[in-house]
PDB file of N, CA and C in Angstrom:
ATOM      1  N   UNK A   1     -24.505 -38.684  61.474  1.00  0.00           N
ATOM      2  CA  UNK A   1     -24.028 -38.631  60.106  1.00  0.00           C
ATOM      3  C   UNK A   1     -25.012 -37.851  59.245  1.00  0.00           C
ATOM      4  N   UNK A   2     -24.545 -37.071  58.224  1.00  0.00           N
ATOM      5  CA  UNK A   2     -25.369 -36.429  57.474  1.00  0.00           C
ATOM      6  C   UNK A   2     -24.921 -36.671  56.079  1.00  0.00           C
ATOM      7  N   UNK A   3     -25.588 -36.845  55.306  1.00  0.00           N
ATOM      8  CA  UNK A   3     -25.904 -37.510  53.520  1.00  0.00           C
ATOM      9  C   UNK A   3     -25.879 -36.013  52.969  1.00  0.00           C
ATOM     10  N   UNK A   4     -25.121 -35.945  51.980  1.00  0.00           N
ATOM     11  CA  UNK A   4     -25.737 -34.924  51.010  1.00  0.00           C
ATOM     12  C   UNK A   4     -26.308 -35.423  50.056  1.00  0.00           C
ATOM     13  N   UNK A   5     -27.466 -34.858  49.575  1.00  0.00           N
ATOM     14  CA  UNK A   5     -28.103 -34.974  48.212  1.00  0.00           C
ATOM     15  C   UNK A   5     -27.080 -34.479  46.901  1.00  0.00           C
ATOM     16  N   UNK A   6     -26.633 -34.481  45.778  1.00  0.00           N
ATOM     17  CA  UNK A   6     -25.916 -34.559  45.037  1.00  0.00           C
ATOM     18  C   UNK A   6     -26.827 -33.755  44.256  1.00  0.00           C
ATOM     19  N   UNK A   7     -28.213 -33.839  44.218  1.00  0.00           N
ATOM     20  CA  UNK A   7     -29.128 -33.255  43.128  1.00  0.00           C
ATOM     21  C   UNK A   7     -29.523 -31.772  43.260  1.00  0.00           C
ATOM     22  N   UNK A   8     -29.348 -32.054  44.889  1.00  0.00           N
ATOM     23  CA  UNK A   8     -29.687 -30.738  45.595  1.00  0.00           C
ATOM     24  C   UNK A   8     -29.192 -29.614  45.016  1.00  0.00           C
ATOM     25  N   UNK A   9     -28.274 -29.770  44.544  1.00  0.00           N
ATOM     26  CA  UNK A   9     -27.135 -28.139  44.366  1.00  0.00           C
ATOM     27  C   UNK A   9     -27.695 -27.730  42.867  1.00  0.00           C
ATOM     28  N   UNK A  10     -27.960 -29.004  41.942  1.00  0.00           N
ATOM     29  CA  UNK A  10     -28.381 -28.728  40.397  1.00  0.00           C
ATOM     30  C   UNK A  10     -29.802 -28.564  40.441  1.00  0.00           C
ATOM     31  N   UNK A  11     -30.903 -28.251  41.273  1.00  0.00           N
ATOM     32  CA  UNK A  11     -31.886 -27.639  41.432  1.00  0.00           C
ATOM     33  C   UNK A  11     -31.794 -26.040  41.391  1.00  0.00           C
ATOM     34  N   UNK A  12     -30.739 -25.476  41.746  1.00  0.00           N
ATOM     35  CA  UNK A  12     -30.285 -23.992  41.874  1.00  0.00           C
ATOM     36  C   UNK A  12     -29.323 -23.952  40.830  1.00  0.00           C
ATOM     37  N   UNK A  13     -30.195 -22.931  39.821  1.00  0.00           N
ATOM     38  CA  UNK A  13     -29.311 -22.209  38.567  1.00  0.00           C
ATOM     39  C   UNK A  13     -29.166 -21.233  38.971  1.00  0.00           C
ATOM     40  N   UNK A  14     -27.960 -20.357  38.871  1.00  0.00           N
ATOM     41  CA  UNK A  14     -27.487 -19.500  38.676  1.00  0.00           C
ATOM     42  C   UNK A  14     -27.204 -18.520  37.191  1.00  0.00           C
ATOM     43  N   UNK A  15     -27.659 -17.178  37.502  1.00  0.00           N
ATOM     44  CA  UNK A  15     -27.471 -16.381  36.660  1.00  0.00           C
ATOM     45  C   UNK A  15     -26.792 -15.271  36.646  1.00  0.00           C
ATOM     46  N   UNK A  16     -25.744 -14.849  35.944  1.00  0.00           N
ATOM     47  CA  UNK A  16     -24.862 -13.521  36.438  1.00  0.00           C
ATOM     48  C   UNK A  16     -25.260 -12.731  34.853  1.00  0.00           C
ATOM     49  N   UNK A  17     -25.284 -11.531  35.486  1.00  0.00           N
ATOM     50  CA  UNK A  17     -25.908 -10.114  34.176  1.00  0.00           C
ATOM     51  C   UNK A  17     -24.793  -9.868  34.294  1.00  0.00           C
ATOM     52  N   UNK A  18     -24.733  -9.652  32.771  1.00  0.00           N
ATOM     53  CA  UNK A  18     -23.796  -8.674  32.215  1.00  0.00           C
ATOM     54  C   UNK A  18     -23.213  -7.501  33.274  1.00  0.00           C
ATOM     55  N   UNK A  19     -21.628  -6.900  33.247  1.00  0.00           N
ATOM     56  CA  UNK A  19     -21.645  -6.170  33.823  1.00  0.00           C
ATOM     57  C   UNK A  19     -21.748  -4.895  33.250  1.00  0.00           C
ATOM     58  N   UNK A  20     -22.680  -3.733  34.626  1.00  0.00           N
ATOM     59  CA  UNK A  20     -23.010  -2.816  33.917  1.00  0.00           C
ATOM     60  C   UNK A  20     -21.413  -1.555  33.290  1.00  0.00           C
ATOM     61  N   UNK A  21     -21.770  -1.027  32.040  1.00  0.00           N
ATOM     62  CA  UNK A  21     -21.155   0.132  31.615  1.00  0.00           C
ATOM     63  C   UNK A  21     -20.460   0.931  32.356  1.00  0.00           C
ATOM     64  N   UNK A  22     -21.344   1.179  33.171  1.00  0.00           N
ATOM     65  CA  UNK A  22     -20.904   2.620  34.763  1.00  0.00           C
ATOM     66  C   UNK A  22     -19.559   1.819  35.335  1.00  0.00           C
ATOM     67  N   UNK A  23     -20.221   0.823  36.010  1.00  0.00           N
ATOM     68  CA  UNK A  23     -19.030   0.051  37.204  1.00  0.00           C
ATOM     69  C   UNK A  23     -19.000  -1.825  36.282  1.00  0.00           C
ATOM     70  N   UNK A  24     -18.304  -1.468  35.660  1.00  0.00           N
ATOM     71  CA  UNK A  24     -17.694  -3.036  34.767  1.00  0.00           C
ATOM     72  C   UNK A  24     -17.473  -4.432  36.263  1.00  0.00           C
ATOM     73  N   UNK A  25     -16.809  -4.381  37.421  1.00  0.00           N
ATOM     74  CA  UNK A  25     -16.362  -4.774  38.377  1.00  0.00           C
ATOM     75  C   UNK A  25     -17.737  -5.169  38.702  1.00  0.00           C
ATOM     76  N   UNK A  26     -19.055  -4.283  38.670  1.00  0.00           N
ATOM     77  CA  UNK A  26     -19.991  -4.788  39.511  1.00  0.00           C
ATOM     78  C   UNK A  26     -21.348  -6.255  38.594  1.00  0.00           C
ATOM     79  N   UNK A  27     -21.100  -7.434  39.774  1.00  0.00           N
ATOM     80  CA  UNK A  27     -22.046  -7.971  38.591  1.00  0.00           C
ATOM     81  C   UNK A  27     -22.941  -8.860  39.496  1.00  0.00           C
ATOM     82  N   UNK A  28     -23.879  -8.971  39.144  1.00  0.00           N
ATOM     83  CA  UNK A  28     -24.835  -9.343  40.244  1.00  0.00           C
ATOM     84  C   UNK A  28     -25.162 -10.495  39.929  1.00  0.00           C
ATOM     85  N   UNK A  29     -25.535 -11.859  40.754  1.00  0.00           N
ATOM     86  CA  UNK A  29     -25.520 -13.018  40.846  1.00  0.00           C
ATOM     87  C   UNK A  29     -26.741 -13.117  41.361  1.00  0.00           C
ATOM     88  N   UNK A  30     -27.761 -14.154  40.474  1.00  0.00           N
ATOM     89  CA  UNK A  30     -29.194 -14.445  40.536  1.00  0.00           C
ATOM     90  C   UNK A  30     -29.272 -15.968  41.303  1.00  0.00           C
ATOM     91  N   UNK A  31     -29.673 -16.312  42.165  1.00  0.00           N
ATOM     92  CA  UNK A  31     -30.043 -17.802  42.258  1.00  0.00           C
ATOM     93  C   UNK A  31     -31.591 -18.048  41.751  1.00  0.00           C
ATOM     94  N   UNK A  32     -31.445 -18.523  40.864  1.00  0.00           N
ATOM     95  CA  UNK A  32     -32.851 -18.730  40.055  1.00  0.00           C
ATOM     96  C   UNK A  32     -33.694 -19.831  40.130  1.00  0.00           C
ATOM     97  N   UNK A  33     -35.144 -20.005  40.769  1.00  0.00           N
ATOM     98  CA  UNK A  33     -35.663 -21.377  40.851  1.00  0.00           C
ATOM     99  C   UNK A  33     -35.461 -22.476  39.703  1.00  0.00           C
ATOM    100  N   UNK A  34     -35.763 -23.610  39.753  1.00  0.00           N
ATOM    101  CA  UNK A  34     -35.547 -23.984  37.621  1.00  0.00           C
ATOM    102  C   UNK A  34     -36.719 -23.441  37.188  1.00  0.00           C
ATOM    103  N   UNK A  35     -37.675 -23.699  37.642  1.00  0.00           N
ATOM    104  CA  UNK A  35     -38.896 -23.336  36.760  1.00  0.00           C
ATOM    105  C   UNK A  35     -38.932 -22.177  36.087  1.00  0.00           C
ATOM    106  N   UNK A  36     -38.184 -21.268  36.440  1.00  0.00           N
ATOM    107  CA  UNK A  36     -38.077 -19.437  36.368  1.00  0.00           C
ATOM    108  C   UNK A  36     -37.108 -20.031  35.335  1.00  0.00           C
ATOM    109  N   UNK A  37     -36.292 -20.101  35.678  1.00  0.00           N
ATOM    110  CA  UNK A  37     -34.990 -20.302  34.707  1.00  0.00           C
ATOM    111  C   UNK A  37     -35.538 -21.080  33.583  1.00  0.00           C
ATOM    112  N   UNK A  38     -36.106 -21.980  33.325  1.00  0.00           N
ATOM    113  CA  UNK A  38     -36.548 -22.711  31.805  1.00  0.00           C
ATOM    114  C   UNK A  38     -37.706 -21.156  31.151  1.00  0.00           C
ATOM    115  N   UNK A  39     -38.422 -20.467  31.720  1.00  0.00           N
ATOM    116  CA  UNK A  39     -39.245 -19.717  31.589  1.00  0.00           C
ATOM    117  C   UNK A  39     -38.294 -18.958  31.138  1.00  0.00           C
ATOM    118  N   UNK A  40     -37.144 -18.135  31.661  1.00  0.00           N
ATOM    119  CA  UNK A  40     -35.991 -17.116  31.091  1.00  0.00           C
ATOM    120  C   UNK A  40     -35.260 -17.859  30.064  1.00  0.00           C
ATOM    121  N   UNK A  41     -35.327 -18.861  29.875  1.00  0.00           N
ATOM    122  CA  UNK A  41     -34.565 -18.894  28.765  1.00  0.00           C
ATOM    123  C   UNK A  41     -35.385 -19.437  27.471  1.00  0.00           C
ATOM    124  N   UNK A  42     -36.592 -19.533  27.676  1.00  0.00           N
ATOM    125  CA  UNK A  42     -38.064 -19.535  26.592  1.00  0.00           C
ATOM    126  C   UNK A  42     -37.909 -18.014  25.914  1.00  0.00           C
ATOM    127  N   UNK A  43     -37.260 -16.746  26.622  1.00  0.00           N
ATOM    128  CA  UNK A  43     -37.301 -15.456  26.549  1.00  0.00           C
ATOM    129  C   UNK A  43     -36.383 -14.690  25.696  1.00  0.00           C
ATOM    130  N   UNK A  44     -37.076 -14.389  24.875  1.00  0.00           N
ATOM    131  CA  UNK A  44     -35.919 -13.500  24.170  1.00  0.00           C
ATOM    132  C   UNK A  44     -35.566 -12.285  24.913  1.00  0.00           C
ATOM    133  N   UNK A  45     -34.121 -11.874  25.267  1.00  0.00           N
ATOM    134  CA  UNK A  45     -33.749 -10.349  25.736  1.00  0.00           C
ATOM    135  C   UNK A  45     -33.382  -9.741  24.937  1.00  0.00           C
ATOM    136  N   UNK A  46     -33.892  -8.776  25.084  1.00  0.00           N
ATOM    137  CA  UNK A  46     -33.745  -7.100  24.441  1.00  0.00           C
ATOM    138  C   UNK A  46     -32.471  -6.974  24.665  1.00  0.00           C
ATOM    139  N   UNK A  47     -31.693  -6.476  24.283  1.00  0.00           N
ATOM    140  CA  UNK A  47     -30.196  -6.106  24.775  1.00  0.00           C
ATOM    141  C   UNK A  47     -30.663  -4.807  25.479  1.00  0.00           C
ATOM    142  N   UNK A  48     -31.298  -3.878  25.425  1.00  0.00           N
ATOM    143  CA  UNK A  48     -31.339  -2.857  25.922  1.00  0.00           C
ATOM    144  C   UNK A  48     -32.439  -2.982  27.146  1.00  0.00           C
ATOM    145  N   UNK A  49     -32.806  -3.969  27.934  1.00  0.00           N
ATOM    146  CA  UNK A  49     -33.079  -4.914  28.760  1.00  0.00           C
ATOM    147  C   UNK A  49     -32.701  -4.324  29.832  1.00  0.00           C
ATOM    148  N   UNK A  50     -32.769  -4.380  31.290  1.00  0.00           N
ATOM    149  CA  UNK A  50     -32.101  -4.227  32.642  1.00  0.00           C
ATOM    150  C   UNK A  50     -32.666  -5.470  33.159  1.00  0.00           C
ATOM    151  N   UNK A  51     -31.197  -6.481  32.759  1.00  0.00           N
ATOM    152  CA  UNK A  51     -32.003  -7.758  33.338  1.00  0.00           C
ATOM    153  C   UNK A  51     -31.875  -7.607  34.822  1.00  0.00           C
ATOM    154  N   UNK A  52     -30.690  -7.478  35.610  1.00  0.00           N
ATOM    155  CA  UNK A  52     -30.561  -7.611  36.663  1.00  0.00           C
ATOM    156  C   UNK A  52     -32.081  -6.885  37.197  1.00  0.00           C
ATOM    157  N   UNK A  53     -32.714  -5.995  37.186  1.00  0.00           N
ATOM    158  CA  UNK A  53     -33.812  -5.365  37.495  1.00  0.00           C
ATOM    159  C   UNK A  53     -35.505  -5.509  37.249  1.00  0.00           C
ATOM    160  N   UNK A  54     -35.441  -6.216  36.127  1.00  0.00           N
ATOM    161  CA  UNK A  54     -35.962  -7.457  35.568  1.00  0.00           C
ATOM    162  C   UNK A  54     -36.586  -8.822  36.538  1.00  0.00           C
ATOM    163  N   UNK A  55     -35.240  -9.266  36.534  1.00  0.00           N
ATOM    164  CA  UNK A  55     -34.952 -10.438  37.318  1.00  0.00           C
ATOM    165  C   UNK A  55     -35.369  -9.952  38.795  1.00  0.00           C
ATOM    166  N   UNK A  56     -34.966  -9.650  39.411  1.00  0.00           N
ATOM    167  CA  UNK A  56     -35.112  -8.985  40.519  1.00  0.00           C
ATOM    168  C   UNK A  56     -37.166  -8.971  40.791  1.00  0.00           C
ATOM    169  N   UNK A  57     -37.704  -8.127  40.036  1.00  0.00           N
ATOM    170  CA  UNK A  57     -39.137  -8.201  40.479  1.00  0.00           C
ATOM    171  C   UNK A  57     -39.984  -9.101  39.683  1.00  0.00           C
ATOM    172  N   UNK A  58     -39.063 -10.123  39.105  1.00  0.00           N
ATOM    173  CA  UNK A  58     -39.871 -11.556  38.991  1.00  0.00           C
ATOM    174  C   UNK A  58     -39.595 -12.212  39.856  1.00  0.00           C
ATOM    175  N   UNK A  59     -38.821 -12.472  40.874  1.00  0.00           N
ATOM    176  CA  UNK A  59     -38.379 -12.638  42.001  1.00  0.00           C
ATOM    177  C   UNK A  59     -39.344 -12.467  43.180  1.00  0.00           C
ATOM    178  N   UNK A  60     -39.358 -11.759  42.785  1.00  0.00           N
ATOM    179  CA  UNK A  60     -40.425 -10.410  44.132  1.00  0.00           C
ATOM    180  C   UNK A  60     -41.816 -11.257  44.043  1.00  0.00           C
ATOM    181  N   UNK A  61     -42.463 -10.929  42.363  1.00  0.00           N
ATOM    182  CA  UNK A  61     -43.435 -10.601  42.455  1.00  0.00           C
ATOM    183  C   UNK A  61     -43.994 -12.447  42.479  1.00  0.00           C
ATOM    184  N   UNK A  62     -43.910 -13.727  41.907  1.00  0.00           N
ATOM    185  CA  UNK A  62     -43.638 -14.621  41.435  1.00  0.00           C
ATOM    186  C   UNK A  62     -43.502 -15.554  42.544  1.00  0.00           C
ATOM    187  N   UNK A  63     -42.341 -15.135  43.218  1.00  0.00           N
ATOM    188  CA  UNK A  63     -41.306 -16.373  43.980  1.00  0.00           C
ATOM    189  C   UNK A  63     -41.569 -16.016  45.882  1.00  0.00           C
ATOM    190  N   UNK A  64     -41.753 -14.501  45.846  1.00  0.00           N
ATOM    191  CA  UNK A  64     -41.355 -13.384  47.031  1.00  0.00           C
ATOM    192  C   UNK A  64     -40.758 -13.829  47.517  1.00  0.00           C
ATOM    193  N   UNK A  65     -39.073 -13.855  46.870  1.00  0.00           N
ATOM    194  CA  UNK A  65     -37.900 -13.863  47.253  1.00  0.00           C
ATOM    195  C   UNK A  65     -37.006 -12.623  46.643  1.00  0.00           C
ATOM    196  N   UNK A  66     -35.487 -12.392  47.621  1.00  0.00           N
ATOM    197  CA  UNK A  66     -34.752 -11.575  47.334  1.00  0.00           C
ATOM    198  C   UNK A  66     -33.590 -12.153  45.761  1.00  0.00           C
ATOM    199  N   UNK A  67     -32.681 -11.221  45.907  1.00  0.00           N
ATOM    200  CA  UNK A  67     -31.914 -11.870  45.300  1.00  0.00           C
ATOM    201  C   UNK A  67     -31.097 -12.755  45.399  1.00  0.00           C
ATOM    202  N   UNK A  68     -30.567 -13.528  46.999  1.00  0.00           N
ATOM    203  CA  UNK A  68     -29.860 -14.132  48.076  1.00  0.00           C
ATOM    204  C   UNK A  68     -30.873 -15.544  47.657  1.00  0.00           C
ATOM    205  N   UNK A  69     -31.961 -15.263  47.547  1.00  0.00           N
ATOM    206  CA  UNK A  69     -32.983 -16.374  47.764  1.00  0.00           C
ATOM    207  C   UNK A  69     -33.484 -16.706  48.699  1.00  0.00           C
ATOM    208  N   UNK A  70     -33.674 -15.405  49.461  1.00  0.00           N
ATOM    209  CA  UNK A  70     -34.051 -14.974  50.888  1.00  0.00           C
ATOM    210  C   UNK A  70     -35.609 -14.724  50.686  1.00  0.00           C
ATOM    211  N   UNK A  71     -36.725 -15.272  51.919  1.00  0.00           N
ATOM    212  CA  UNK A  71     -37.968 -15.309  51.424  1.00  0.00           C
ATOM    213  C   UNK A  71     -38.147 -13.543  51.769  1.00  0.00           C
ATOM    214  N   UNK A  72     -38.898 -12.751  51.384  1.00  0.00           N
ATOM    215  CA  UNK A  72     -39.461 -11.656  51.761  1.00  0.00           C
ATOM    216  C   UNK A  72     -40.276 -11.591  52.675  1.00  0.00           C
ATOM    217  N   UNK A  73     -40.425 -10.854  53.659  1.00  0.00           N
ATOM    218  CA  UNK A  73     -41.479 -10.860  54.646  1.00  0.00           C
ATOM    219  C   UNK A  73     -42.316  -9.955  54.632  1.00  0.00           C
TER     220      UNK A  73
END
């Protein structure tokens, strides 16, 4: 038998950027640690911002994870 944790899933925030101008259809989906996520939203954005790109090498640099939430090797 296997238990799920219930809490488990609300540990993982999710973040989706705006979609870009060029390709409207394309929109990229962040799984964000919380700690990152209370930190991003302490943050004021620039509108003229590239969060997805942003996000991405706080990820990297921070977490060294992808955007999947895949560790980097």
């Amino acid at each position: 038998m296997s238990f799920k944790n219930p809490r488990a899933n609300q540990a993982k925030k999710v973040i989706e950027t705006l979609p870009a101008r060029k390709n409207p259809q394309k929109r990229t989906t962040f799984y964000v640690p919380a700690p990152l996520l209370k930190e991003l939203k302490n943050e004021a954005f620039d509108k003229q911002t590239n969060t997805s790109a942003m996000l991405s090498s706080i990820l990297q640099e921070r977490y060294g994870i992808n955007e999947a939430g895949d560790p980097i090797r």
